[in-house]
Protein backbone atom coordinates (compact mmCIF):
# COMPACT_ATOMS: atom_id res chain seq x y z
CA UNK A 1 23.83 -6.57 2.42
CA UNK A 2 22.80 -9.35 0.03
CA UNK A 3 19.33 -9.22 -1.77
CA UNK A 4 16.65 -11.57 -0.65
CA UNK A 5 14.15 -12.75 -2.87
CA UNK A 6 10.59 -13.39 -1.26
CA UNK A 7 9.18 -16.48 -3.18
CA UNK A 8 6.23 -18.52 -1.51
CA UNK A 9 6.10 -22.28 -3.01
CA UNK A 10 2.24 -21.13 -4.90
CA UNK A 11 3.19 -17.68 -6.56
CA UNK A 12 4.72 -17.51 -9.84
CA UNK A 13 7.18 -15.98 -11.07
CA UNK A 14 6.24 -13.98 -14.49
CA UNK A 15 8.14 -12.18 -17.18
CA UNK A 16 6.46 -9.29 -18.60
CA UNK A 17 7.64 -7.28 -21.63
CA UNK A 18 5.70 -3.58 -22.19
CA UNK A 19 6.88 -2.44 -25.93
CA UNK A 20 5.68 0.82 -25.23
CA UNK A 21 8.38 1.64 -22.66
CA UNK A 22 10.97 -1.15 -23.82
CA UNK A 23 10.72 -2.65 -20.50
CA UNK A 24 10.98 -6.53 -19.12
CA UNK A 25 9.70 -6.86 -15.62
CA UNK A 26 10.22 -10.11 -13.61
CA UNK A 27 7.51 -10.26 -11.07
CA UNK A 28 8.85 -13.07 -7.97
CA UNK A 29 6.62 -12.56 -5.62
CA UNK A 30 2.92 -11.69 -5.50
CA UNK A 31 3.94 -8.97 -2.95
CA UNK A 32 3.56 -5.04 -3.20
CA UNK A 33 6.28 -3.19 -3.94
CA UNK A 34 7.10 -0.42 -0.92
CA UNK A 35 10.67 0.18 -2.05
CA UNK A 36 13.06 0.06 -5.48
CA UNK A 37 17.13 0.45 -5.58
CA UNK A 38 18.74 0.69 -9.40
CA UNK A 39 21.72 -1.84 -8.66
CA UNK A 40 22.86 -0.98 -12.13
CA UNK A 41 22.38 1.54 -14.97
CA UNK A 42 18.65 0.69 -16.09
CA UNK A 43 18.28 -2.39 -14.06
CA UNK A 44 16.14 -2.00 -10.95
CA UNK A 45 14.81 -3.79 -7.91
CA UNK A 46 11.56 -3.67 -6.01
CA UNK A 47 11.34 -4.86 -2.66
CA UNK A 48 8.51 -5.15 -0.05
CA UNK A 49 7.63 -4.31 3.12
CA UNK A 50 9.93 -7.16 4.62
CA UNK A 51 12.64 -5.73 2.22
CA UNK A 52 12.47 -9.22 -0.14
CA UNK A 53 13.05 -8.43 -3.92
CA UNK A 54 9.41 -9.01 -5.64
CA UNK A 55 10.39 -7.69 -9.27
CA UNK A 56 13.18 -7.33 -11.28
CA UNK A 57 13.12 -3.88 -13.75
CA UNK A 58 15.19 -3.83 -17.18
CA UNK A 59 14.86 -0.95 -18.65
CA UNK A 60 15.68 -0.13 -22.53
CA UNK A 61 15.87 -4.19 -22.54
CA UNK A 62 15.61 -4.96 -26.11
CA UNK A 63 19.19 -3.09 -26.31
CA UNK A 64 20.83 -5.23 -24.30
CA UNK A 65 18.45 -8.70 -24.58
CA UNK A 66 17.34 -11.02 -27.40
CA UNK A 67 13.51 -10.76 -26.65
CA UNK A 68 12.59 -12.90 -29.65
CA UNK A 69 13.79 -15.76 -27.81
CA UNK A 70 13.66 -17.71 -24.13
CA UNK A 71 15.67 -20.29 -23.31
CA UNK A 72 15.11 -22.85 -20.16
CA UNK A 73 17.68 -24.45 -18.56
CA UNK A 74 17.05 -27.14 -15.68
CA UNK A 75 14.04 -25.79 -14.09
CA UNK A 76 12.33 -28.45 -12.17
CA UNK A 77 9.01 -26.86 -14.34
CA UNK A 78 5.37 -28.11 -13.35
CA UNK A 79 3.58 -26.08 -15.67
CA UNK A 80 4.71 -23.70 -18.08
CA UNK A 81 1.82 -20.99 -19.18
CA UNK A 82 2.97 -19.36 -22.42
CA UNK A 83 0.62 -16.07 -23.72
CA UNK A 84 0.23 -14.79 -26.83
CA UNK A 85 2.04 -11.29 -27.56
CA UNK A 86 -0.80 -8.48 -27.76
CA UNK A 87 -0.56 -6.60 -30.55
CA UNK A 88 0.04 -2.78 -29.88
């Protein structure tokens, strides 16, 4: 059965890198996570209570991603909130 993704028109959708576990999470939904499935070898989803995908997990991701860099392509963008990286 095909994944569906719970987004609300208000919530935003976040990308979240923890060093300390080489992790990138991609929060969709502002929902709690009740359930996860690994679709792929370090690449997991969360889902909630209505079984909608709310995060995206990527495990080990700076082996497999250029996190230096974010490219954009054809988002109809309102507002774009960059944060400074924490130091560790």
């Amino acid at each position: 059965m095909p994944a569906v993704f719970a987004r609300e028109r208000n919530e935003n959708m976040v990308l979240q890198y923890y060093q300390d576990t080489d992790m990138l999470y991609i929060k969709l939904a502002d929902s709690v996570s009740r359930d996860s499935e690994e679709i792929s070898p370090g690449v997991v989803l969360d889902y909630d209570e209505n079984n909608r995908v709310v995060g995206v997990e990527i495990e080990d991701a700076s082996k497999s991603i250029d996190l230096s860099r974010l490219e954009l392509k054809s988002l109809p963008l309102v507002n774009l909130i960059l944060s400074e990286r924490v130091p560790a």
